[in-house]
Protein backbone atom coordinates (compact mmCIF):
# COMPACT_ATOMS: atom_id res chain seq x y z
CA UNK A 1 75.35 65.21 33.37
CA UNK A 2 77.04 68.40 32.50
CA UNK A 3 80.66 69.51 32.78
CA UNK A 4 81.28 71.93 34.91
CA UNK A 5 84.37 73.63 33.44
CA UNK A 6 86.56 75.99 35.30
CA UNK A 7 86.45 79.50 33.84
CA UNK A 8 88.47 82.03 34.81
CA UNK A 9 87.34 85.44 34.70
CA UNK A 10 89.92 88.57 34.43
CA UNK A 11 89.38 91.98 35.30
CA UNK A 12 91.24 94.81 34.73
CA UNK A 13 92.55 96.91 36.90
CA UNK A 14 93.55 100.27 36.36
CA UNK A 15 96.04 101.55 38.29
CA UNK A 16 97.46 97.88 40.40
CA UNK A 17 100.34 99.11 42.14
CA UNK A 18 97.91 101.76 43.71
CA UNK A 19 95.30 99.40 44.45
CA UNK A 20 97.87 96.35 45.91
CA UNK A 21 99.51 99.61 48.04
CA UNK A 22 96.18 100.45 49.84
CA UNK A 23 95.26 96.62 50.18
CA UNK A 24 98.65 96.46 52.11
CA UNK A 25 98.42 99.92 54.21
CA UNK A 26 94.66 98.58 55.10
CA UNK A 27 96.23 94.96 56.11
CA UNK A 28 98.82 96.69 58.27
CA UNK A 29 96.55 98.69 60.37
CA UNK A 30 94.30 95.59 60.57
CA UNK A 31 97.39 93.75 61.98
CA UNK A 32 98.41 97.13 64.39
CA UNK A 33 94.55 96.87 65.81
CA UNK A 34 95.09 93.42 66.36
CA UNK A 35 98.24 93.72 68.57
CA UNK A 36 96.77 96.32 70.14
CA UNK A 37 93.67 93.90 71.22
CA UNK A 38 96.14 91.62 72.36
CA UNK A 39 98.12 94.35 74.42
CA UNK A 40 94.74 95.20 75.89
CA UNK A 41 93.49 91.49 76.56
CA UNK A 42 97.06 91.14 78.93
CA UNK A 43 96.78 94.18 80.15
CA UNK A 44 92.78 93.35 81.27
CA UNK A 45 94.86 89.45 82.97
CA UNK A 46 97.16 91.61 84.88
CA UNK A 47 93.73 93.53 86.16
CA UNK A 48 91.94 90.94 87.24
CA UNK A 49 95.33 88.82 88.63
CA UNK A 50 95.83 91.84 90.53
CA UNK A 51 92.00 92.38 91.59
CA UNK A 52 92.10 88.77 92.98
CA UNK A 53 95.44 89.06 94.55
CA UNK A 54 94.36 92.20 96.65
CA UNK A 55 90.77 90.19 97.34
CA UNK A 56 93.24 87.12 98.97
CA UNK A 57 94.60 89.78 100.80
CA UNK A 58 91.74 91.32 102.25
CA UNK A 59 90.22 87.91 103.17
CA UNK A 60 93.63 87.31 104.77
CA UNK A 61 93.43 90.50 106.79
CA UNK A 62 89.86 89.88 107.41
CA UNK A 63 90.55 86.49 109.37
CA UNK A 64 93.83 88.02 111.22
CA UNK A 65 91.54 90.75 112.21
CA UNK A 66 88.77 88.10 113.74
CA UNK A 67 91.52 86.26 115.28
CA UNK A 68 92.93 89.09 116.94
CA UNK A 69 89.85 90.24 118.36
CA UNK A 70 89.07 86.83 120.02
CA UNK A 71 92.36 86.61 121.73
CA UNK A 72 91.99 90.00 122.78
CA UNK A 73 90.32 90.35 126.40
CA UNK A 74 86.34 91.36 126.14
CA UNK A 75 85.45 94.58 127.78
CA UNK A 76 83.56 94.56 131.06
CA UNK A 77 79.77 97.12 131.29
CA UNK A 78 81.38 99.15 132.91
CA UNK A 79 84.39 100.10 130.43
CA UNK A 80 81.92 100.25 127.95
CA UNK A 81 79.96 102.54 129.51
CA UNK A 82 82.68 104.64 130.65
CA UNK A 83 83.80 104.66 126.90
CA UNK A 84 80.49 105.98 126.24
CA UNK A 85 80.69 108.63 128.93
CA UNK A 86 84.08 110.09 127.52
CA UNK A 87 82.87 109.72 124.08
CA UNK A 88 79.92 111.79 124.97
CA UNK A 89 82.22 114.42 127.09
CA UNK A 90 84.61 114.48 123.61
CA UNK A 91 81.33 115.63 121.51
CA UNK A 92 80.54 118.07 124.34
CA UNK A 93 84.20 119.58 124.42
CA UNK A 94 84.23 119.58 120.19
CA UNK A 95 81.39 121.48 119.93
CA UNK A 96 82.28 124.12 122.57
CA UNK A 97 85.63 124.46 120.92
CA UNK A 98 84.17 125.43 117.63
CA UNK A 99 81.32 127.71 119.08
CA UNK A 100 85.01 129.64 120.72
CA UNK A 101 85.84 132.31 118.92
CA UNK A 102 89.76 131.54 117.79
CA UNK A 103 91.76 134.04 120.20
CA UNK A 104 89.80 132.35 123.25
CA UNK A 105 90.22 128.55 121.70
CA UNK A 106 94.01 129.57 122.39
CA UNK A 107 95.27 128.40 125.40
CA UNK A 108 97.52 130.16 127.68
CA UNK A 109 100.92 128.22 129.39
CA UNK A 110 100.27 126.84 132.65
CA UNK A 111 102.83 128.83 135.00
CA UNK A 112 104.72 125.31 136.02
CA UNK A 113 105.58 125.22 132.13
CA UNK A 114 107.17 128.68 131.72
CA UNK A 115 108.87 127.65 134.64
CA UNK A 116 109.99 124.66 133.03
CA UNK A 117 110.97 126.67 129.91
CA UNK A 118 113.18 129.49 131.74
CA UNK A 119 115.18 126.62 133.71
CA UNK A 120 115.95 125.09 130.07
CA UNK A 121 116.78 128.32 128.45
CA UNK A 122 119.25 128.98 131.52
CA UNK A 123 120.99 125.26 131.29
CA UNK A 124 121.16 125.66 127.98
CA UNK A 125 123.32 128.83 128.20
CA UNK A 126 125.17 127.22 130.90
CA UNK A 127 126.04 124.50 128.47
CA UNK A 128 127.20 127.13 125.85
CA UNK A 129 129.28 128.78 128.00
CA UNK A 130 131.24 125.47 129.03
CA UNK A 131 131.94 124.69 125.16
């Protein structure tokens, strides 16, 4: 067998303290894109701790929402179909209002709420003259 002897080879450099500066400024980003991989991979946790939280939360309001409607009273045929009947009436009125052109949409008082309106103005004046 042959001996295997340990040789050490040299090589020169030419300018070190140049080439053990660069070595360190390349280390030192390597080192700032690791932190901020690590910054990133808690940041991601805090996601997905959040995205399950609100998930728990909607399944929670989910099941308060099912229990609520089954203690709530079911509607008879005949409120639903007198939903349906307004419902259909509220289309009917909507679509009238916007075929209106604006000064007619307005609406004038009813007379019983000018009434209403001068009897305030005149207490109020009352009251203003008492204080």
């Amino acid at each position: 067998m042959v001996k295997q002897e340990n040789e050490d080879f040299y090589v020169g450099l030419r300018d070190p303290v140049t080439l053990r500066k660069s070595m360190l400024q390349s280390v030192r980003g390597m080192v700032e894109i690791l932190q901020r991989l690590e910054l990133l991979k808690g940041t991601r946790k805090k996601k997905l701790d959040a995205i399950a939280h609100l998930r728990q939360l909607v399944k929670e309001i989910s099941n308060a929402t099912i229990q609520l409607k089954n203690m709530l009273p079911k509607p008879s045929k005949a409120m639903t179909h007198e939903l349906k009947d307004f419902l259909r009436i509220e289309k009917k009125v909507a679509s009238v209002d916007k075929q209106l052109p604006p000064a007619a949409a307005k609406h004038e008082k009813p007379a019983s709420l000018n009434k209403w309106e001068s009897e305030l103005k005149d207490i109020e004046a009352e009251l203003e003259k008492l204080s």
